[in-house]
N, C-alpha and C. Protein backbone atom coordinates (compact mmCIF):
# COMPACT_ATOMS: atom_id res chain seq x y z
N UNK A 1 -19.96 -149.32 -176.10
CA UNK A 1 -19.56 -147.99 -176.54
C UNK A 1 -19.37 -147.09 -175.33
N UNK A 2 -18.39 -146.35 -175.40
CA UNK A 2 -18.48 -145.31 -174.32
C UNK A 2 -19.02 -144.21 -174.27
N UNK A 3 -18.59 -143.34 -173.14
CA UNK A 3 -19.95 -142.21 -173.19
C UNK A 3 -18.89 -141.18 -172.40
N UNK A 4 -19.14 -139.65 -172.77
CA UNK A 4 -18.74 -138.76 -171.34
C UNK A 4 -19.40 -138.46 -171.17
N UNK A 5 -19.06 -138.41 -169.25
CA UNK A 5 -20.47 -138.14 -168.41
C UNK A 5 -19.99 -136.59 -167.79
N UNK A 6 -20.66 -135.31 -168.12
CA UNK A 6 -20.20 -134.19 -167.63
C UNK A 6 -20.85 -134.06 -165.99
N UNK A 7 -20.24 -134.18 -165.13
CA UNK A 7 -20.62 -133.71 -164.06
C UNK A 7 -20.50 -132.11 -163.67
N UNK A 8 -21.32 -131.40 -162.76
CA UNK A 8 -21.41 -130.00 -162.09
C UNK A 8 -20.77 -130.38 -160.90
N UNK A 9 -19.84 -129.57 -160.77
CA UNK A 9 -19.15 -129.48 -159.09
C UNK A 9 -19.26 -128.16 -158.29
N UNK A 10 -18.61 -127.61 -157.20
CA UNK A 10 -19.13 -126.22 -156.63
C UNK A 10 -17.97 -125.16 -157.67
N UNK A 11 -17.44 -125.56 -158.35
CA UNK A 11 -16.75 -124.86 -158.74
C UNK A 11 -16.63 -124.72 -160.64
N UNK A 12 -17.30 -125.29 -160.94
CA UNK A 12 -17.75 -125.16 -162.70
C UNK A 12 -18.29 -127.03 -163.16
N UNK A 13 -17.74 -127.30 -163.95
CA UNK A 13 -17.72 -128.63 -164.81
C UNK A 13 -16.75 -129.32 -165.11
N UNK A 14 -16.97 -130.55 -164.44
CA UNK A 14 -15.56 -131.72 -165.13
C UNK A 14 -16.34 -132.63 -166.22
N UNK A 15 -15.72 -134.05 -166.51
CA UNK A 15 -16.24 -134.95 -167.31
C UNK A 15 -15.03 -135.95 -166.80
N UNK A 16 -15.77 -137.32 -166.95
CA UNK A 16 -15.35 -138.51 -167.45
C UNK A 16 -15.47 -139.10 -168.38
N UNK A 17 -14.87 -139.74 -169.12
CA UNK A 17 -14.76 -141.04 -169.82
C UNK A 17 -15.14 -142.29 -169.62
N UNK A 18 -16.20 -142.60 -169.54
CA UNK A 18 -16.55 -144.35 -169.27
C UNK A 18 -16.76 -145.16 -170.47
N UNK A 19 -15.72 -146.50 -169.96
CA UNK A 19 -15.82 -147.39 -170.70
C UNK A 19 -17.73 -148.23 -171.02
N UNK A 20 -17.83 -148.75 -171.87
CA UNK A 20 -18.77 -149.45 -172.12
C UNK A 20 -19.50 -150.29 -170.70
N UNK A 21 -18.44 -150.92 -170.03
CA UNK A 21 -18.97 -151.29 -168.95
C UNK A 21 -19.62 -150.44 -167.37
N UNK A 22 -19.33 -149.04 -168.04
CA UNK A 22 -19.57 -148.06 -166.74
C UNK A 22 -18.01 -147.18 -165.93
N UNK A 23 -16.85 -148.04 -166.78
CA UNK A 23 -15.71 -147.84 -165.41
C UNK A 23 -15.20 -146.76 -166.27
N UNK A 24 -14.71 -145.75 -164.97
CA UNK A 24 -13.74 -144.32 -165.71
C UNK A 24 -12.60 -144.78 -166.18
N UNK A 25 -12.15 -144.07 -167.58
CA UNK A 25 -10.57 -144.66 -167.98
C UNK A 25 -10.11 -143.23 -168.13
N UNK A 26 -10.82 -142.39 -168.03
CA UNK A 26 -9.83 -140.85 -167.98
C UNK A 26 -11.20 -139.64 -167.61
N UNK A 27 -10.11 -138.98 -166.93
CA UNK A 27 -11.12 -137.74 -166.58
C UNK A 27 -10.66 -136.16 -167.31
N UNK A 28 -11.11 -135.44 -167.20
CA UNK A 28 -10.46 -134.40 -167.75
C UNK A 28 -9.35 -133.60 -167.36
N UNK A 29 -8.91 -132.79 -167.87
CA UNK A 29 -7.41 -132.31 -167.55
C UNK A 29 -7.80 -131.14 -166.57
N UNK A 30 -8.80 -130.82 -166.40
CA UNK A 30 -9.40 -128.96 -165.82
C UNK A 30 -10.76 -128.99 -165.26
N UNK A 31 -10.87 -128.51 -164.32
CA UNK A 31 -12.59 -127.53 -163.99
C UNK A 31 -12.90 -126.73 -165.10
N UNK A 32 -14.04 -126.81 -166.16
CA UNK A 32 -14.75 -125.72 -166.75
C UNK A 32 -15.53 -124.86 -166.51
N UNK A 33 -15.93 -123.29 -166.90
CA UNK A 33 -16.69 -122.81 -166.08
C UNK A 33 -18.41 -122.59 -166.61
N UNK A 34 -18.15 -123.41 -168.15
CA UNK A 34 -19.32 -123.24 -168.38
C UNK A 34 -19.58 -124.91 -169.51
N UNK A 35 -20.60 -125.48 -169.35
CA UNK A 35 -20.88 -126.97 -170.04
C UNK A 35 -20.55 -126.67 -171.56
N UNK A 36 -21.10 -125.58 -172.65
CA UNK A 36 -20.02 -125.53 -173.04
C UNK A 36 -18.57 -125.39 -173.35
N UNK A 37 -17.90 -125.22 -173.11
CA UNK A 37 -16.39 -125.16 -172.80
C UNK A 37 -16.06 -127.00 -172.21
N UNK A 38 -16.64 -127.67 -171.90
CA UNK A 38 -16.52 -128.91 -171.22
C UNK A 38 -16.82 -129.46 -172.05
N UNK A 39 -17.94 -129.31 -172.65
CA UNK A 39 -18.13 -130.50 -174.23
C UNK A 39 -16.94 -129.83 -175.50
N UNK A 40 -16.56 -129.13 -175.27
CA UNK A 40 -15.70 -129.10 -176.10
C UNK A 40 -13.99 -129.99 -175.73
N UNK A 41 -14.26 -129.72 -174.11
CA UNK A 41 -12.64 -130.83 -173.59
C UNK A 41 -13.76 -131.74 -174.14
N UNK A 42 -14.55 -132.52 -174.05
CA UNK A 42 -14.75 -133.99 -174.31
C UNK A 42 -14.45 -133.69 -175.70
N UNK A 43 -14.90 -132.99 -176.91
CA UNK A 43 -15.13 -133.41 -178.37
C UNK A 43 -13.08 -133.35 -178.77
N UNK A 44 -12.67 -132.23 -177.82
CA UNK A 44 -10.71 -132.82 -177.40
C UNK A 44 -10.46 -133.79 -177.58
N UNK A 45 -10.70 -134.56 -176.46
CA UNK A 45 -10.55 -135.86 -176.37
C UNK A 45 -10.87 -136.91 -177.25
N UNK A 46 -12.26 -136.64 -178.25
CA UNK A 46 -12.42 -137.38 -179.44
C UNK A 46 -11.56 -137.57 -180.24
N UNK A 47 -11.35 -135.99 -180.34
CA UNK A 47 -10.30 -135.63 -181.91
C UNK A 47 -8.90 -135.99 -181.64
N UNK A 48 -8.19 -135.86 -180.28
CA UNK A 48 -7.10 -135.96 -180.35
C UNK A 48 -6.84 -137.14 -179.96
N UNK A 49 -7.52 -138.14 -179.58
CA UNK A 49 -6.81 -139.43 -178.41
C UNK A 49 -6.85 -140.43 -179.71
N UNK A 50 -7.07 -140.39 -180.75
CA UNK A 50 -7.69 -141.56 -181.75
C UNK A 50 -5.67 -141.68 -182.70
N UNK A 51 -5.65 -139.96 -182.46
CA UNK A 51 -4.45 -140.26 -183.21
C UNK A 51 -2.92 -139.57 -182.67
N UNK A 52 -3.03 -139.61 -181.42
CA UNK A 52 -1.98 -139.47 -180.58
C UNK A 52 -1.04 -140.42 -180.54
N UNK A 53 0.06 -139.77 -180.57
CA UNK A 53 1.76 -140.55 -180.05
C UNK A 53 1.31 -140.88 -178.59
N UNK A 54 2.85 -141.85 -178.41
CA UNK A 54 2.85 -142.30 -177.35
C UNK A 54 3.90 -142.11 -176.71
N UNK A 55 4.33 -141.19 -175.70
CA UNK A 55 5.17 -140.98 -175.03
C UNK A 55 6.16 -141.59 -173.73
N UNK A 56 7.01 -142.39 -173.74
CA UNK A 56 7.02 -143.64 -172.30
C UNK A 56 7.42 -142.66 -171.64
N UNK A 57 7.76 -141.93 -170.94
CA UNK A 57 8.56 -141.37 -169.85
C UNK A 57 9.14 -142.19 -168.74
N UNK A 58 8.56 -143.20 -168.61
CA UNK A 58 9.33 -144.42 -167.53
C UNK A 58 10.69 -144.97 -168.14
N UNK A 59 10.78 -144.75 -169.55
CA UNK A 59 11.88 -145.24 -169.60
C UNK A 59 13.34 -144.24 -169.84
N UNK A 60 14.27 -144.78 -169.34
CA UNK A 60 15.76 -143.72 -169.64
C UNK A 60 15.53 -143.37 -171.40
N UNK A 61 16.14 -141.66 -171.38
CA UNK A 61 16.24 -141.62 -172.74
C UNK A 61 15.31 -141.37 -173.81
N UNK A 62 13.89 -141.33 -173.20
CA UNK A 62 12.82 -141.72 -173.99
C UNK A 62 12.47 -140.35 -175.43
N UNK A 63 12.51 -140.94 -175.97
CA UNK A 63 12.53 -140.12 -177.24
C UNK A 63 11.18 -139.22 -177.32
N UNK A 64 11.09 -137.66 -177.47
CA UNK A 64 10.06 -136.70 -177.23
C UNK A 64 9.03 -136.90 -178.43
N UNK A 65 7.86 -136.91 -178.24
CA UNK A 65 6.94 -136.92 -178.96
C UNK A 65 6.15 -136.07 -179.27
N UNK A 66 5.57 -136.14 -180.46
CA UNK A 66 4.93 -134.71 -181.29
C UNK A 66 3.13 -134.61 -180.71
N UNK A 67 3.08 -133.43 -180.32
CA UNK A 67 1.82 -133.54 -179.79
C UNK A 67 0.78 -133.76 -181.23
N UNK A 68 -0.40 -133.80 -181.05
CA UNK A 68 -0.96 -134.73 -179.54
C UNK A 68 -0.40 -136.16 -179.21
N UNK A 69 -0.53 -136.18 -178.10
CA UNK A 69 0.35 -137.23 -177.13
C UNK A 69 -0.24 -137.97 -175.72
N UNK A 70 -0.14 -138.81 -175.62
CA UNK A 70 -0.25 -139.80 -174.18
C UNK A 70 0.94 -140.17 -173.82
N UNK A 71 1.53 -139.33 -172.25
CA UNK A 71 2.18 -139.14 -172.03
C UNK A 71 2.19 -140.35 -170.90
N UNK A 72 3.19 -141.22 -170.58
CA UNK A 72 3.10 -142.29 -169.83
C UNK A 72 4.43 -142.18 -168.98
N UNK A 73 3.59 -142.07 -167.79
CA UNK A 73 4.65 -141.51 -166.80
C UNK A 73 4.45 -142.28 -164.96
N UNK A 74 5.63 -142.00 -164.21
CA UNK A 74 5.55 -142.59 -162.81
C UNK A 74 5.18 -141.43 -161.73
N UNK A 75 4.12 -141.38 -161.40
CA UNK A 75 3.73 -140.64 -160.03
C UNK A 75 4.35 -140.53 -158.77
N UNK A 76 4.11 -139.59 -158.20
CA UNK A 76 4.96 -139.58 -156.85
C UNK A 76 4.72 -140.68 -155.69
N UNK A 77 3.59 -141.46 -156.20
CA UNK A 77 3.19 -142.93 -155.39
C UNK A 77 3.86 -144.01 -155.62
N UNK A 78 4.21 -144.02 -156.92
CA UNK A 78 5.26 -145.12 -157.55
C UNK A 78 4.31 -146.62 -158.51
N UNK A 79 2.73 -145.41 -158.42
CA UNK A 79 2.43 -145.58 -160.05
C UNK A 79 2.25 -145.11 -161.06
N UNK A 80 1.69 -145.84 -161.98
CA UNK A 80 2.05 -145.89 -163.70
C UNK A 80 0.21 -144.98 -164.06
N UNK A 81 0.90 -143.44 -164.67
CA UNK A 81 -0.73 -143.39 -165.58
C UNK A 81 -0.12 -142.45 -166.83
N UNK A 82 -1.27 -141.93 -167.28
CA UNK A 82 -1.38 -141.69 -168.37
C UNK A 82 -1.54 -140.19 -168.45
N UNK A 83 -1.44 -139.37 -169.12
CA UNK A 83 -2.46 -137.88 -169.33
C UNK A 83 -2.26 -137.70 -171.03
N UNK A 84 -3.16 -137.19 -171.38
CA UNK A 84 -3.41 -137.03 -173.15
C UNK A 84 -3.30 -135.42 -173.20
N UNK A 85 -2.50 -135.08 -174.32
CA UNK A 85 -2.41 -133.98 -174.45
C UNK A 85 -2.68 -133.27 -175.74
N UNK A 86 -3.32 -132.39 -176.14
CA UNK A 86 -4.11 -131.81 -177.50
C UNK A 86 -2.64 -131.24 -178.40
N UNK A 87 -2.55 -130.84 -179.51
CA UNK A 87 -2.04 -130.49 -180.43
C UNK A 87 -1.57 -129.21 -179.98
N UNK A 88 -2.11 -128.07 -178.65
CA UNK A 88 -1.23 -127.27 -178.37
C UNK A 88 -0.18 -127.36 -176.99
N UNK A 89 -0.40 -128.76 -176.52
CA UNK A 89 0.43 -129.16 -175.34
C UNK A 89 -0.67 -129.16 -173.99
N UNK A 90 -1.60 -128.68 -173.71
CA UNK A 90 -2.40 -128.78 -173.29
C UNK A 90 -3.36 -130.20 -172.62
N UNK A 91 -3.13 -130.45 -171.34
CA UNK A 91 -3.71 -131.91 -170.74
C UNK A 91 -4.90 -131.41 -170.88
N UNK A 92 -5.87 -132.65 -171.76
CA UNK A 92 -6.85 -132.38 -171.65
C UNK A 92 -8.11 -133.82 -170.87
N UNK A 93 -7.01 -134.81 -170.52
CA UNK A 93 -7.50 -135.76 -169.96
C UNK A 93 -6.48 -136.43 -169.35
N UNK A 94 -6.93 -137.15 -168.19
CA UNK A 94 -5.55 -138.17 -167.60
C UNK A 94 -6.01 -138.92 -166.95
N UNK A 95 -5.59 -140.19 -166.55
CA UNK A 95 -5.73 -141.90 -166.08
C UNK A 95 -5.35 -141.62 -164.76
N UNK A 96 -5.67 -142.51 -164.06
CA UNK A 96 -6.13 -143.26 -162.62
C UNK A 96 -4.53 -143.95 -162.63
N UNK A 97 -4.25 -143.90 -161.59
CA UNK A 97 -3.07 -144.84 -161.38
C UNK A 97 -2.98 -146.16 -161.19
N UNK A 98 -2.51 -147.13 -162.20
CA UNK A 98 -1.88 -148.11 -162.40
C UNK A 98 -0.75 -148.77 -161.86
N UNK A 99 -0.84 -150.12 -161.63
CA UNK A 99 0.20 -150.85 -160.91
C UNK A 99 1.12 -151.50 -162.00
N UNK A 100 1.22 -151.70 -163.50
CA UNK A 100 1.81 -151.93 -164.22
C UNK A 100 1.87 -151.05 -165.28
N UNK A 101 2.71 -151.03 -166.39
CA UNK A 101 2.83 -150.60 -167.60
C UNK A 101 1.65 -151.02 -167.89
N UNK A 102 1.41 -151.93 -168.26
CA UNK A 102 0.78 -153.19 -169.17
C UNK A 102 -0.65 -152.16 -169.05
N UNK A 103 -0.92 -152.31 -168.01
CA UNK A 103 -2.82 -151.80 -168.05
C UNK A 103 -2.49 -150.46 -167.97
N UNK A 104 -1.44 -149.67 -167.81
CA UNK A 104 -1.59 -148.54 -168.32
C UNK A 104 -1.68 -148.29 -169.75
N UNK A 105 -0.69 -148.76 -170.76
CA UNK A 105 -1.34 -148.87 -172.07
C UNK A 105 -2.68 -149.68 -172.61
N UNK A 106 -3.15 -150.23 -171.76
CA UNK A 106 -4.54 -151.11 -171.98
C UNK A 106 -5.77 -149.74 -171.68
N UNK A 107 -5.26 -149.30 -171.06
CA UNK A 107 -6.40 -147.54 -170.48
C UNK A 107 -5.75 -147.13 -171.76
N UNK A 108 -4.90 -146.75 -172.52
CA UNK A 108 -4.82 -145.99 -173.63
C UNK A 108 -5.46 -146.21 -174.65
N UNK A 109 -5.19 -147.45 -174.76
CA UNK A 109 -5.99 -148.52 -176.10
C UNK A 109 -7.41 -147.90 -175.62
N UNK A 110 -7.95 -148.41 -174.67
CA UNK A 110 -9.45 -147.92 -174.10
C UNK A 110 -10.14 -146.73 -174.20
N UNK A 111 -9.15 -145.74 -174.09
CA UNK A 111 -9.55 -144.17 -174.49
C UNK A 111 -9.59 -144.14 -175.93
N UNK A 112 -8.46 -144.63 -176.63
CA UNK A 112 -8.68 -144.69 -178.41
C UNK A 112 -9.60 -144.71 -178.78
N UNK A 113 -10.27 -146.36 -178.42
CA UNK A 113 -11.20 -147.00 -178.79
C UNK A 113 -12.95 -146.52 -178.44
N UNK A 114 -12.88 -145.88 -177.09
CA UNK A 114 -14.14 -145.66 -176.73
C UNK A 114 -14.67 -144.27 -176.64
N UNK A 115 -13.20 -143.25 -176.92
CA UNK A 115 -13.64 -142.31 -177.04
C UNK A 115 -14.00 -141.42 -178.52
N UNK A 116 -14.02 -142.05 -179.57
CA UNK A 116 -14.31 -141.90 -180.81
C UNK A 116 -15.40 -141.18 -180.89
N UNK A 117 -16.22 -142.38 -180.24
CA UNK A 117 -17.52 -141.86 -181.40
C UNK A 117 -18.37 -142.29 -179.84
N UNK A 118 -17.97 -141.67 -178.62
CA UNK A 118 -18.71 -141.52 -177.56
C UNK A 118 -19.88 -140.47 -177.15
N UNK A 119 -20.39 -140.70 -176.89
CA UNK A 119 -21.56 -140.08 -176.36
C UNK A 119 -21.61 -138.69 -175.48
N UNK A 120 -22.30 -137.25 -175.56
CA UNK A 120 -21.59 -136.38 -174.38
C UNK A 120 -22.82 -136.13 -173.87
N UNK A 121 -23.49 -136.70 -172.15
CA UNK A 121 -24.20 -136.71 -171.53
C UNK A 121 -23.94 -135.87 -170.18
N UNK A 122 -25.49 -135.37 -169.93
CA UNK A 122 -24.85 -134.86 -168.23
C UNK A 122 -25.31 -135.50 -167.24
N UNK A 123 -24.52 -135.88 -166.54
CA UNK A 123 -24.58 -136.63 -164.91
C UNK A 123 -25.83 -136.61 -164.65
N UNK A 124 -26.70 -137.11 -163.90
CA UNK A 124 -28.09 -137.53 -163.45
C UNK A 124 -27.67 -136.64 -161.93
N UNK A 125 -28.79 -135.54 -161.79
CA UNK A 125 -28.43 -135.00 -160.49
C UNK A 125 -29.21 -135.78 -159.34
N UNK A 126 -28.35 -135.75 -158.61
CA UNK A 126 -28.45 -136.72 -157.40
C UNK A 126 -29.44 -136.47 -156.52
């Protein structure tokens, strides 16, 4: 099962997404300035990633999709990720860059799946 892990930075609150095994499959879209406001991007990410479109943008032509959405797109590196976007257009999470399509929709499937009914924890201070 997965979990988000809210971390404190010098500048408010992020979160990740970890898969069951520990590994990040999306982080959040923003710095928050207060932990609530951040568990609410994570409980985002619950509500919207389970039943989001899928947007290719890699391909010519690609037909626009109704938010909420996972938007699948090519970086200025010349890889493949992801960003999820809420019902008002709003990124509220996005993927690590990928060397194929393939495991970029495999991180989507992964956010579906693990961010349901995930867990919202705070980081262990160091």
């Amino acid at each position: 099962m997965g979990k988000f892990v809210i971390n404190e930075t010098k500048t408010g609150y992020t979160f990740a997404l970890k898969a069951g095994n520990g590994e990040t499959i999306a982080v959040g879209g923003e710095v928050y300035k207060a932990v609530a406001s951040c568990k609410n991007g994570c409980k985002s990410v619950k509500t919207n990633a389970p039943i989001a479109n899928v947007e290719d943008q890699t391909v010519e032509g690609y037909a626009t999709a109704k938010n909420p959405k996972f938007e699948i797109y090519t970086d200025k590196k010349g890889e493949i990720r992801f960003r999820l976007k809420a019902k008002n257009g709003q990124v509220i999470a996005a993927s690590e860059g990928y060397k194929t399509k393939k495991s970029c929709e495999n991180g989507i499937e992964s956010v579906r799946k693990n961010a349901a009914d995930a867990d919202i924890t705070m980081a262990e201070k160091k």
